[in-house]
C-alpha atoms as a PDB file:
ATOM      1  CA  UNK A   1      10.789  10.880   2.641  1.00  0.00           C
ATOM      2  CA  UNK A   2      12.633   7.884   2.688  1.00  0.00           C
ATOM      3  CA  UNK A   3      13.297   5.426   5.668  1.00  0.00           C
ATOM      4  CA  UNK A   4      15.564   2.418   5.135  1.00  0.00           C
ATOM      5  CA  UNK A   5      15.143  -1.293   5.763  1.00  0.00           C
ATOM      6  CA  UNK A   6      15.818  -1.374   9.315  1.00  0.00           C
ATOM      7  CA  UNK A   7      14.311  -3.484  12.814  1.00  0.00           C
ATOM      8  CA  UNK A   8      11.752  -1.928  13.993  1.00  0.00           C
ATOM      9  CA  UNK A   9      11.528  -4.087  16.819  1.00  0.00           C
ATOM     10  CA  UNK A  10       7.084  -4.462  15.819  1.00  0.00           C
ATOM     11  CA  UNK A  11       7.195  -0.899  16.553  1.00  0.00           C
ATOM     12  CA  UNK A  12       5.042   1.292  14.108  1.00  0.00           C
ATOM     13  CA  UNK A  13       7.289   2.474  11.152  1.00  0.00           C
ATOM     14  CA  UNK A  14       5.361   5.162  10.630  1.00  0.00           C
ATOM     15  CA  UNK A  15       3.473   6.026  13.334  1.00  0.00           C
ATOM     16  CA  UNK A  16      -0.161   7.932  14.291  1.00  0.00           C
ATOM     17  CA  UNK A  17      -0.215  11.898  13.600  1.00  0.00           C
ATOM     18  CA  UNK A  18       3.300  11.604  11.269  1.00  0.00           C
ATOM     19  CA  UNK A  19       5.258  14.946  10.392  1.00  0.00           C
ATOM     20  CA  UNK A  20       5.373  14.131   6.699  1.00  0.00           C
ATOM     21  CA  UNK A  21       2.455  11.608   6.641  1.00  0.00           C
ATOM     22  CA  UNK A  22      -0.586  12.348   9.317  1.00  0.00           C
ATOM     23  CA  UNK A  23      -3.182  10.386   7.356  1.00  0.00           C
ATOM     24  CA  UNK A  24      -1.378   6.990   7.472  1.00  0.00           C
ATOM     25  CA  UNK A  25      -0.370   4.412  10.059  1.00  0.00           C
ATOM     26  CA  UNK A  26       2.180   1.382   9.003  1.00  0.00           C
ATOM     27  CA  UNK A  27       3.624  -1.075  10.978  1.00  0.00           C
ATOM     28  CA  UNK A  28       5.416  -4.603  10.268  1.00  0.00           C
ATOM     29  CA  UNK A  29       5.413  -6.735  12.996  1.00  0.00           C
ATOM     30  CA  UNK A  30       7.521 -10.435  12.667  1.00  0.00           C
ATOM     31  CA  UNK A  31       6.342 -13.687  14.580  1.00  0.00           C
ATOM     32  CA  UNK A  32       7.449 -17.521  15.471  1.00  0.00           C
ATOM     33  CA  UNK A  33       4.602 -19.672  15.443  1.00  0.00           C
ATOM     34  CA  UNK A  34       2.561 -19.876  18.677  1.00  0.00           C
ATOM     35  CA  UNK A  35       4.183 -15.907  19.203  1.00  0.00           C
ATOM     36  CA  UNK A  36       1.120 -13.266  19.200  1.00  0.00           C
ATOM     37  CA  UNK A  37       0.898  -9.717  18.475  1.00  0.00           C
ATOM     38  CA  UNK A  38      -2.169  -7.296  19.715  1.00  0.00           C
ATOM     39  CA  UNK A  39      -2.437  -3.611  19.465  1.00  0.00           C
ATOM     40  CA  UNK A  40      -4.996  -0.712  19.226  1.00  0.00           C
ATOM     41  CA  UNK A  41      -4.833   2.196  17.466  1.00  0.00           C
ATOM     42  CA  UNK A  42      -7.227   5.257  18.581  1.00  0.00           C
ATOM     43  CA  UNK A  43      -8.695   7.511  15.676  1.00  0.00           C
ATOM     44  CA  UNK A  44      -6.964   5.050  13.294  1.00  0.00           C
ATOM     45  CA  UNK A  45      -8.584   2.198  10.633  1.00  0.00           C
ATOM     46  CA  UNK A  46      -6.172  -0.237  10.346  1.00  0.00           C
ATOM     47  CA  UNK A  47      -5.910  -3.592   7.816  1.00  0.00           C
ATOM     48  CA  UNK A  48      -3.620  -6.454   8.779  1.00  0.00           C
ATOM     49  CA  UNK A  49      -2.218  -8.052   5.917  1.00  0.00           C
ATOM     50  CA  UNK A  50       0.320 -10.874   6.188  1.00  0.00           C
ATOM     51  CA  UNK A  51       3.206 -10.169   3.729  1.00  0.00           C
ATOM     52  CA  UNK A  52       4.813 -13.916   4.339  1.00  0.00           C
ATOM     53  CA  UNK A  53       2.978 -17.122   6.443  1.00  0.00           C
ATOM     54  CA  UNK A  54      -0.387 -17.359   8.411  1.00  0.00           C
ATOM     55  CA  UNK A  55      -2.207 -15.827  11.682  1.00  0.00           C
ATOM     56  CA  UNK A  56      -4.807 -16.186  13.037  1.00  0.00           C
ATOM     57  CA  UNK A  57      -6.951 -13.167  14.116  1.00  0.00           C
ATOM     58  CA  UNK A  58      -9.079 -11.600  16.981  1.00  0.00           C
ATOM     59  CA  UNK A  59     -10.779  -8.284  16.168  1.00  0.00           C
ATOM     60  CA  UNK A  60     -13.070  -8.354  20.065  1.00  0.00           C
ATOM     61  CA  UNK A  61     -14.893 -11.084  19.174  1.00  0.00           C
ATOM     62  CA  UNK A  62     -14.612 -11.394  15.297  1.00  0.00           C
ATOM     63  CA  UNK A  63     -12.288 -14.205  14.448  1.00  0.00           C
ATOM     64  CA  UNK A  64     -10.313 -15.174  11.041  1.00  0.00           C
ATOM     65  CA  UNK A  65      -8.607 -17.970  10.951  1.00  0.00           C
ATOM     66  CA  UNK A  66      -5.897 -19.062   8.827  1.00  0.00           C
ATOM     67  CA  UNK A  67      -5.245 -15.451   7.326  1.00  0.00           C
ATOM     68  CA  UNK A  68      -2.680 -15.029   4.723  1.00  0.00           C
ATOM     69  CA  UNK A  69      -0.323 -18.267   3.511  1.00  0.00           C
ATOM     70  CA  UNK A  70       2.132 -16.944   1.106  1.00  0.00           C
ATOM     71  CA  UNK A  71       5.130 -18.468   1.703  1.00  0.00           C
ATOM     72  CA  UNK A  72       9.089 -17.026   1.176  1.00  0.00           C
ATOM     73  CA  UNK A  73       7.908 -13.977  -0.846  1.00  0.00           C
ATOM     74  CA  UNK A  74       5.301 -11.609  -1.745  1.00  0.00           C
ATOM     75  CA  UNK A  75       5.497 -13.072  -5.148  1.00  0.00           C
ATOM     76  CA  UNK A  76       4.627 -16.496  -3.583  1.00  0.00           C
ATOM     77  CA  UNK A  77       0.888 -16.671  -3.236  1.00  0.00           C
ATOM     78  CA  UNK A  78      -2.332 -14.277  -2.974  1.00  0.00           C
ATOM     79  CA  UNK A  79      -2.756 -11.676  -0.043  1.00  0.00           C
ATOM     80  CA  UNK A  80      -5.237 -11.626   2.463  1.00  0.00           C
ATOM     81  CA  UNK A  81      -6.646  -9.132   4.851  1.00  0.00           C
ATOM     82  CA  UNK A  82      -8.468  -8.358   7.637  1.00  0.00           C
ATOM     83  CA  UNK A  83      -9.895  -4.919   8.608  1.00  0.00           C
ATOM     84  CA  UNK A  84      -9.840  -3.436  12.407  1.00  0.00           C
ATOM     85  CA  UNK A  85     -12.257  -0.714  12.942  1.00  0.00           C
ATOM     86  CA  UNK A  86     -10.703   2.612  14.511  1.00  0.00           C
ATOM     87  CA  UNK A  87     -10.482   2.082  18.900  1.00  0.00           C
ATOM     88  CA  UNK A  88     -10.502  -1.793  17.934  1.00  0.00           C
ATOM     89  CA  UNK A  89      -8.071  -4.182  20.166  1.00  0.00           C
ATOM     90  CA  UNK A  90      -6.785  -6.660  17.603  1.00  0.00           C
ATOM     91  CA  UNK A  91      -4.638  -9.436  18.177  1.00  0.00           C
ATOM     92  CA  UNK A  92      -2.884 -11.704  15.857  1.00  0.00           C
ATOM     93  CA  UNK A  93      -1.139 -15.338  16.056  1.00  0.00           C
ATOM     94  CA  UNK A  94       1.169 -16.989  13.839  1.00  0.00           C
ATOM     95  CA  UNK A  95      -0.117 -20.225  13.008  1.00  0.00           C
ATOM     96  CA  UNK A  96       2.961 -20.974  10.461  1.00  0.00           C
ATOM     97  CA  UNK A  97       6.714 -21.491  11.375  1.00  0.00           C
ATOM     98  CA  UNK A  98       6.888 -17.384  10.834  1.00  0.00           C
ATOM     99  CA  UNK A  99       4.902 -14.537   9.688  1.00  0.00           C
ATOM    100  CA  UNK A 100       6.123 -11.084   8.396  1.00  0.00           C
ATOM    101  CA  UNK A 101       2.584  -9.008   9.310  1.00  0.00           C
ATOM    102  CA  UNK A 102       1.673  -5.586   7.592  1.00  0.00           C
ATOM    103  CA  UNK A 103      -0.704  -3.450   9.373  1.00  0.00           C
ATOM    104  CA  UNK A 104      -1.689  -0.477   7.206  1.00  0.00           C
ATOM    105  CA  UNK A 105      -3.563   2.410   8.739  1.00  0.00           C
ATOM    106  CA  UNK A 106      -5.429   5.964   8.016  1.00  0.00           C
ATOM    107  CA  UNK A 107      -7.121   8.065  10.231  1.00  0.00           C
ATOM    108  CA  UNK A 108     -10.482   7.431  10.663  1.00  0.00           C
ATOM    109  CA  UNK A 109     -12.763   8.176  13.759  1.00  0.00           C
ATOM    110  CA  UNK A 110     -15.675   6.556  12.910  1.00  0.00           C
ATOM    111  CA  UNK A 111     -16.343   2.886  14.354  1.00  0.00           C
ATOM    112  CA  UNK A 112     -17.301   0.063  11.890  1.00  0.00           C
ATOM    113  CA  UNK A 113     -17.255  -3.511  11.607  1.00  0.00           C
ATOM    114  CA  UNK A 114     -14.296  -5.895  11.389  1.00  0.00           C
ATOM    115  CA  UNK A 115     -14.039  -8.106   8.542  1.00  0.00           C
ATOM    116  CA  UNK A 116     -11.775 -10.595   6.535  1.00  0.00           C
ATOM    117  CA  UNK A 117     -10.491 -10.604   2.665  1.00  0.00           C
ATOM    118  CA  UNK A 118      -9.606 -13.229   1.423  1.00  0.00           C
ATOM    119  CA  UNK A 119      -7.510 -14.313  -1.876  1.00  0.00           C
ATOM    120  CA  UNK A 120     -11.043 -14.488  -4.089  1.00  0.00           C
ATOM    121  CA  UNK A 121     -12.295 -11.405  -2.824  1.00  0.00           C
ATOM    122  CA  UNK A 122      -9.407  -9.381  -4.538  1.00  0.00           C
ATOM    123  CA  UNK A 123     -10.208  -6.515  -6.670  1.00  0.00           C
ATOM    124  CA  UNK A 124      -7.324  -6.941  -9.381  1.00  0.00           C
ATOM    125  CA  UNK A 125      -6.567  -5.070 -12.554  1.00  0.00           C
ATOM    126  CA  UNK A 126      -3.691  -5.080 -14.837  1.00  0.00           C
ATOM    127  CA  UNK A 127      -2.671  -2.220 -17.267  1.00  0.00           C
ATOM    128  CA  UNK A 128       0.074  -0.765 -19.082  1.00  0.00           C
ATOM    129  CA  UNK A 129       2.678  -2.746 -21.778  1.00  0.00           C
ATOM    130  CA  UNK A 130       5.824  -4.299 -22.395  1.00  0.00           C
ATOM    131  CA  UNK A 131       6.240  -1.248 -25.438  1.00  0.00           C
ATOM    132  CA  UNK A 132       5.827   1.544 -23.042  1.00  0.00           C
ATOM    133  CA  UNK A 133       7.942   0.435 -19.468  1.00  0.00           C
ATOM    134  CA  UNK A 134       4.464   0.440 -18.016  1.00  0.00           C
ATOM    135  CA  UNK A 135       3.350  -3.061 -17.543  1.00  0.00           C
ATOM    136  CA  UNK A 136       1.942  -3.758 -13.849  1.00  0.00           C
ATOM    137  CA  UNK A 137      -0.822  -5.731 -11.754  1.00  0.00           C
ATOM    138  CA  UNK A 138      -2.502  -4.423  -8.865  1.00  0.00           C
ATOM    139  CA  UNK A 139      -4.236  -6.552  -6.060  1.00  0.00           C
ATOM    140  CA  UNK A 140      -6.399  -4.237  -4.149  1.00  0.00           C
ATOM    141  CA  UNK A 141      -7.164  -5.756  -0.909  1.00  0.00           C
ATOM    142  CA  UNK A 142      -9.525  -2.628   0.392  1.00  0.00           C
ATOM    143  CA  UNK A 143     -10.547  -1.577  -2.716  1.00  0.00           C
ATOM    144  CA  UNK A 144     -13.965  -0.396  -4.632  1.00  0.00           C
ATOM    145  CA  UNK A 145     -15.847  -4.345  -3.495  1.00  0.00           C
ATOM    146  CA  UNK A 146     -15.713  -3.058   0.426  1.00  0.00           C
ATOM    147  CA  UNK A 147     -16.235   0.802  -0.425  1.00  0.00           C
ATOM    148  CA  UNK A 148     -18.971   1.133   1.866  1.00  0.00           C
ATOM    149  CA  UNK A 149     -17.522  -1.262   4.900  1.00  0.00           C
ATOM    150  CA  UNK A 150     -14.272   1.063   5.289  1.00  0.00           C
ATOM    151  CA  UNK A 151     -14.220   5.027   6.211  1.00  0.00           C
ATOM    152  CA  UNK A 152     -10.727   6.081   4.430  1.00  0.00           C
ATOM    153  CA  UNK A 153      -8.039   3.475   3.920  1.00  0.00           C
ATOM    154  CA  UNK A 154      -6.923   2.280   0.587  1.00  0.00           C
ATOM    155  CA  UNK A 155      -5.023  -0.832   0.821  1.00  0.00           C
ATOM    156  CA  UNK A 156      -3.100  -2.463  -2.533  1.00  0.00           C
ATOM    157  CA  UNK A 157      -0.321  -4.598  -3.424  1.00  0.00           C
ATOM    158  CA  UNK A 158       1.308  -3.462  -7.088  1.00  0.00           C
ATOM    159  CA  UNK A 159       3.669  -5.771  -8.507  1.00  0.00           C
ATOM    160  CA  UNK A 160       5.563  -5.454 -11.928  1.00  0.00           C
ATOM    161  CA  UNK A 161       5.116  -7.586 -14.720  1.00  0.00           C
ATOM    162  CA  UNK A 162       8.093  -8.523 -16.120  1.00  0.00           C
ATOM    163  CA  UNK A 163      11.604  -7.129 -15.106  1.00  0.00           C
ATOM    164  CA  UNK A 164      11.890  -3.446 -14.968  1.00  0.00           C
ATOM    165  CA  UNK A 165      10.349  -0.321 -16.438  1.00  0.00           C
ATOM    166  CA  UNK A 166       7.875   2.454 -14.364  1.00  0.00           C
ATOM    167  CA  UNK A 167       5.229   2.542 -11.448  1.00  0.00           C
ATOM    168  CA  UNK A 168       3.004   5.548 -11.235  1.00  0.00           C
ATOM    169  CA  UNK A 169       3.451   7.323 -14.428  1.00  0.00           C
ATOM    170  CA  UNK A 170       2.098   9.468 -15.886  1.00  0.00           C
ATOM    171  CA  UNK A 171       3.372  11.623 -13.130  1.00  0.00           C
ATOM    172  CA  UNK A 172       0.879  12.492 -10.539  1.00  0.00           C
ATOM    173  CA  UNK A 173      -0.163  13.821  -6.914  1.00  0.00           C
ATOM    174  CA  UNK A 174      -2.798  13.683  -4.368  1.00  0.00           C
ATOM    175  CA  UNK A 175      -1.663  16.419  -2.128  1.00  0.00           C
ATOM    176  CA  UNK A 176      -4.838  18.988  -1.934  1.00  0.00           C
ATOM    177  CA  UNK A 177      -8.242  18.491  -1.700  1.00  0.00           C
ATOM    178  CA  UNK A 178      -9.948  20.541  -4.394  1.00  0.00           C
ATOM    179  CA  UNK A 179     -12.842  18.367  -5.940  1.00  0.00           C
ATOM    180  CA  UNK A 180     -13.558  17.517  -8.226  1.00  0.00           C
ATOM    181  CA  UNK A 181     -10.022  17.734  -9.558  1.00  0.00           C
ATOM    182  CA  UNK A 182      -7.735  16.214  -6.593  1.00  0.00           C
ATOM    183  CA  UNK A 183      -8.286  14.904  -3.008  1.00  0.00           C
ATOM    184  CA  UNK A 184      -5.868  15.151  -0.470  1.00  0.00           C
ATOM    185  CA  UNK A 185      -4.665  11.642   0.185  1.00  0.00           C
ATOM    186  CA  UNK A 186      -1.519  10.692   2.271  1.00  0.00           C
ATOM    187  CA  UNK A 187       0.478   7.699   0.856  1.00  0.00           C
ATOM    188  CA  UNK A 188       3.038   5.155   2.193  1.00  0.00           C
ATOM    189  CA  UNK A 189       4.497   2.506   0.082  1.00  0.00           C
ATOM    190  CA  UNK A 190       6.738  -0.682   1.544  1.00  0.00           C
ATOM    191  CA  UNK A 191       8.823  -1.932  -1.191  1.00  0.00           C
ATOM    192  CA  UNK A 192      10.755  -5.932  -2.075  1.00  0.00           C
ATOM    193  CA  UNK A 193      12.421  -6.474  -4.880  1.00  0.00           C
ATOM    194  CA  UNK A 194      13.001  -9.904  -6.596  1.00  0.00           C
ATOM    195  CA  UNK A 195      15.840 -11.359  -6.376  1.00  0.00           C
ATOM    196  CA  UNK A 196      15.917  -9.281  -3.268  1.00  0.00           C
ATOM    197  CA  UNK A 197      19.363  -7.363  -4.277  1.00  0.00           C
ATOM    198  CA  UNK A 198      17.385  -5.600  -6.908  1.00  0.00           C
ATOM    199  CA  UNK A 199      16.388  -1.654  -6.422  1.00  0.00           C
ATOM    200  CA  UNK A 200      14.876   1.136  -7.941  1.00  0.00           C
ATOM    201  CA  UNK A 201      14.151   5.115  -7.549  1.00  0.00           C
ATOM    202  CA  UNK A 202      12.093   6.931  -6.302  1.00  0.00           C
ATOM    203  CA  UNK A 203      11.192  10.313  -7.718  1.00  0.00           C
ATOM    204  CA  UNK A 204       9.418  13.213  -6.220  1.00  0.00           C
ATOM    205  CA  UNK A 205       8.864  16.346  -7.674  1.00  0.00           C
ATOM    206  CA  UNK A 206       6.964  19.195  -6.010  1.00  0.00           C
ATOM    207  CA  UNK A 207       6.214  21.087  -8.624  1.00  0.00           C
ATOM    208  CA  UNK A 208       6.077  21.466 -12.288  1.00  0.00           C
ATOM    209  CA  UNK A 209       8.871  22.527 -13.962  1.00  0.00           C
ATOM    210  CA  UNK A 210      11.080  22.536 -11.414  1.00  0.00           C
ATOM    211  CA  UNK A 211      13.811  19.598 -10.532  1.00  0.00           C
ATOM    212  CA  UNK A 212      12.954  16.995  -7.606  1.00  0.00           C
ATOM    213  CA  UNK A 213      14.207  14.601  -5.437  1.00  0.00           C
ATOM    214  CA  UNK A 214      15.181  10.837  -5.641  1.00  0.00           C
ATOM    215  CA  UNK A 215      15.725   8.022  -3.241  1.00  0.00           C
ATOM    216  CA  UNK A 216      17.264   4.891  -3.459  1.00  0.00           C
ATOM    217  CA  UNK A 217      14.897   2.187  -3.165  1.00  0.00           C
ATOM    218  CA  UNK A 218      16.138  -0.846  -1.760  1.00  0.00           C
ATOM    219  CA  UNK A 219      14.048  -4.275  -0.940  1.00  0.00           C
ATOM    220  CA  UNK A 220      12.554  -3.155   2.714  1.00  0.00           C
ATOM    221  CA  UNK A 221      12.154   0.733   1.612  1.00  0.00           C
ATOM    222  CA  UNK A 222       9.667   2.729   3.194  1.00  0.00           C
ATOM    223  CA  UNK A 223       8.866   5.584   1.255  1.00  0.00           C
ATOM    224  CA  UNK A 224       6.379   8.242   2.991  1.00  0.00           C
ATOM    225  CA  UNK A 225       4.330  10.638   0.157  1.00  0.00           C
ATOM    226  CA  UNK A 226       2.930  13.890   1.404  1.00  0.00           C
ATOM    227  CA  UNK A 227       3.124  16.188  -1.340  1.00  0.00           C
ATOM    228  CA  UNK A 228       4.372  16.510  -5.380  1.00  0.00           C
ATOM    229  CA  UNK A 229       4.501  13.877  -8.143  1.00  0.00           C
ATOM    230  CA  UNK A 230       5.920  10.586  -7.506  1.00  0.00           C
ATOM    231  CA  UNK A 231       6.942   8.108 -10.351  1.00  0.00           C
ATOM    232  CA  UNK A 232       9.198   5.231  -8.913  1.00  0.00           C
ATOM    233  CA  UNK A 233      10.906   2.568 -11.259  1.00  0.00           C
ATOM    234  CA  UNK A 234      12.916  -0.693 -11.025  1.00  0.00           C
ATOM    235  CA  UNK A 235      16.486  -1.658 -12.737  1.00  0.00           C
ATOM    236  CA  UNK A 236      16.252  -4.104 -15.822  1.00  0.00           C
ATOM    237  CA  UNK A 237      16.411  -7.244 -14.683  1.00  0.00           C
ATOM    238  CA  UNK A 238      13.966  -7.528 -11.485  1.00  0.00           C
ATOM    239  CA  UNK A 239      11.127  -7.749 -10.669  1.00  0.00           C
ATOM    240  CA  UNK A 240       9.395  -4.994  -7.965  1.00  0.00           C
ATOM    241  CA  UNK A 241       6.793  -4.838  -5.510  1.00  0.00           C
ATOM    242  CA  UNK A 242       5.147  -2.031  -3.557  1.00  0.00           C
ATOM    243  CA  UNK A 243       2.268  -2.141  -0.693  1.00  0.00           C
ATOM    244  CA  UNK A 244       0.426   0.826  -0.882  1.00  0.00           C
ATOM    245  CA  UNK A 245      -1.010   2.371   1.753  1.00  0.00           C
ATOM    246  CA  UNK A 246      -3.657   5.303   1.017  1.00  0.00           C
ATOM    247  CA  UNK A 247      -5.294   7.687   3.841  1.00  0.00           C
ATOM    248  CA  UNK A 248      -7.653  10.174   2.369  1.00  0.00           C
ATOM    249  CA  UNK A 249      -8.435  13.390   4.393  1.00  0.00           C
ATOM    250  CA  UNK A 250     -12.310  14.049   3.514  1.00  0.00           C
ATOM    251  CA  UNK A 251     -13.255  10.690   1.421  1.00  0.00           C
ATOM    252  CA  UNK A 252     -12.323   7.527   0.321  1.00  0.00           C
ATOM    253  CA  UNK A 253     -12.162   7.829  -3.058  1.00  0.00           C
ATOM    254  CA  UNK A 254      -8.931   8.617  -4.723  1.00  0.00           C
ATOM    255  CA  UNK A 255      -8.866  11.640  -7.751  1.00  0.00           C
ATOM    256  CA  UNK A 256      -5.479  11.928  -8.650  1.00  0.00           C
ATOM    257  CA  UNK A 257      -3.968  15.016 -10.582  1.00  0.00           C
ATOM    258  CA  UNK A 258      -2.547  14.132 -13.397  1.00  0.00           C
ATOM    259  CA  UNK A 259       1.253  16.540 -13.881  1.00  0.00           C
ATOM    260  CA  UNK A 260       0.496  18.544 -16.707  1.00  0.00           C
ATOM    261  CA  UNK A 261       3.654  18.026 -18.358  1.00  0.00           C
ATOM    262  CA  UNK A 262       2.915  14.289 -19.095  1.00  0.00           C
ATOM    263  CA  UNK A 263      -0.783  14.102 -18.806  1.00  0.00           C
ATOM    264  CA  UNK A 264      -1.306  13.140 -22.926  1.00  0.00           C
ATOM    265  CA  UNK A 265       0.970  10.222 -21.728  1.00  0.00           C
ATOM    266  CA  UNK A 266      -2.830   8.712 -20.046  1.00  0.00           C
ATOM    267  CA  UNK A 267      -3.877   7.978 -23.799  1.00  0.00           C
ATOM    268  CA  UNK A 268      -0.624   5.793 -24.564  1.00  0.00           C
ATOM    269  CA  UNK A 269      -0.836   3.358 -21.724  1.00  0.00           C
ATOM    270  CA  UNK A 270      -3.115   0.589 -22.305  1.00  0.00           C
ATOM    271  CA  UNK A 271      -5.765  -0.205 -19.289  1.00  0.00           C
ATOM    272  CA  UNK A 272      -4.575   3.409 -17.269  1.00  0.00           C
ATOM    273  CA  UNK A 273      -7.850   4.277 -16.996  1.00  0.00           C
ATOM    274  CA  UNK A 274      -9.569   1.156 -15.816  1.00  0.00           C
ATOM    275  CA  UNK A 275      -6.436   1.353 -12.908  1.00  0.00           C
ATOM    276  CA  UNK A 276      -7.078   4.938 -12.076  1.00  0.00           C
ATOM    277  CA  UNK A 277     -11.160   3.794 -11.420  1.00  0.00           C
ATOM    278  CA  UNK A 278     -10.475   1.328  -8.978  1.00  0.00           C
ATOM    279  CA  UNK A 279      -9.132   3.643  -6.395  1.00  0.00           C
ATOM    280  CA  UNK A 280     -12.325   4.459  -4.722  1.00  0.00           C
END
C-alpha cells in the first residue's frame, strides 16, 4: 500500500493495529524550537529518530539531550535514536530552529528500558556494486548491538550509493512465520529522494510467477509491506533514501525468503550476505 506525502498534522501515519500493517507504528511529527511533542503508545515499542535538527528527550525520567543534529537532509549528518519502552510517556523538544521527528513502532507488550543511540553506536554495513545496480549503505539504528535491550522493532536508514539502480533485490518477503525459513515481519518504509524531485517504484509481487503491483514513489512516500516480494528502485540520476521500519510477530530477528525466481542472484551481489546478517 502506498500513502502519499501529505500533513499529517503529528498524527500517526500509520497507526496502532493497521489493516495492512498491524505489527508497525509510524509517525512524523514537525517542531519550532522551544515547541514539544509527548505521546504514549500502549502494547507498542517505539524509537524516536530525528530525520532533520535536534530534541531533546524525556522517556519518565530517562533524559537525552541533544538527540539527532542533521541538518537540511537525511543525507546531511548521522542519525540518532532513542528507544521508548511499550506503555512509556515520552516527550520530545526541539532544541534547533526545527525538527522533522520519526517515531517508528512495533508491537511489543513487554516493558523494558529506555535508552539513547547515538551516531557511534551505529551498526552500518555496505554491500552490493556499481556493476550490478545494487550498491547501498545501511545505518541500523536498532540493530544486532541492542538485540537484547529491544523486544521486536527493527529500525534502519538505507541510503543509495551513487545515483540510481535497486533496493531489496534479490526479490524477497517476510510475510509468514515458518522457521527456520521465514518470519513474519511487518514493514513500513518512509522514503526522500535527493534532489528532492527525484522518484522511484515500488514493486510488489504476491506471488511467484504471477504479475504485481507498482507505486510511484515520490520524496515523502510511505509505503506499508504486509505480504509478497518487494524490490523498489530509484531513476538515474538521484540519489534515494528509505527508513525502514521492521515489526516482527514472534521474534526479533529477521529470516527473509529469498523469491525463488532470483534467489542465484544472492551469489552475484557483493557483501548481500553480510547485509542479510545484520537484521537480527
Amino acid at each position: 500500500m502506498h500513502i502519499p506525502p501529505f500533513d499529517n498534522k503529528n498524527k500517526p501515519i500509520v497507526d496502532v493495529d493497521d489493516a495492512a500493517v498491524p505489527l508497525t507504528y509510524f509517525n512524523i511529527v514537525k517542531l519550532k524550537k522551544g515547541e514539544a511533542f509527548s505521546y504514549k503508545v500502549p502494547r507498542y515499542e517505539t524509537c524516536i529518530v530525528p530525520a532533520t535538527g535536534s530534541v531533546d528527550v524525556n522517556v519518565e525520567g530517562f533524559k537525552a539531550n541533544n538527540i539527532g543534529g542533521r541538518g537540511v537532509d537525511v543525507w546531511d549528518g548521522e542519525p540518532e535514536g532513542v528507544y521508548v519502552p511499550c506503555d512509556a510517556k515520552a516527550e520530545f523538544v526541539c532544541t534547533s530552529d526545527a525538527a522533522e521527528v520519526f517515531i517508528a513502532g512495533a508491537r511489543y507488550e513487554v516493558q523494558l528500558e529506555a535508552f539513547a543511540v547515538r551516531n557511534d553506536e551505529l551498526d552500518e554495513v555496505q554491500y552490493g556494486s556499481d556493476e550490478t545496480k545494487t550498491h547501498r549503505k545501511i545505518k541500523h539504528i536498532l540493530g544486532t548491538k541492542f538485540h537484547d535491550k529491544v523486544g521486536r522493532l527493527l529500525v534502519s536508514e538505507l541510503f543509495t550509493v551513487g545515483q540510481g539502480g535497486w533496493s531489496g533485490f534479490p526479490s524477497h518477503k517476510h510475510d509468514t512465520d515458518r522457521l527456520p525459513d521465514e518470519t513474519r515481519h511487518d514493514e513500513t518504509y518512509n522514503f526522500r529522494f535527493r534532489p528532492n524531485y527525484g522518484s522511484g517504484v515500488q514493486m510488489l509481487q504476491r506471488e511467484d510467477g504471477k504479475s504485481g503491483d507498482a507505486y510511484h514513489i515520490v520524496d515523502g512516500s510511505t509505503i506499508c509491506l504486509d505480504k509478497g516480494y518487494h524490490p523498489c528502485c530509484v531513476l538515474p540520476g538521484y540519489e534515494m533514501y528509505y527508513f525502514t521500519i521492521l515489526g516482527g510477530l514472534s521474534q526479533r530477528s529477521l529470516v527473509q525468503y529469498f523469491q525463488p525466481s532470483h534467489a542465484a542472484q544472492l551469489e552475484t551481489i557483493p557483501g548481500i550476505k553480510d547485509m542479510i546478517a545484520k537484521f537480527k
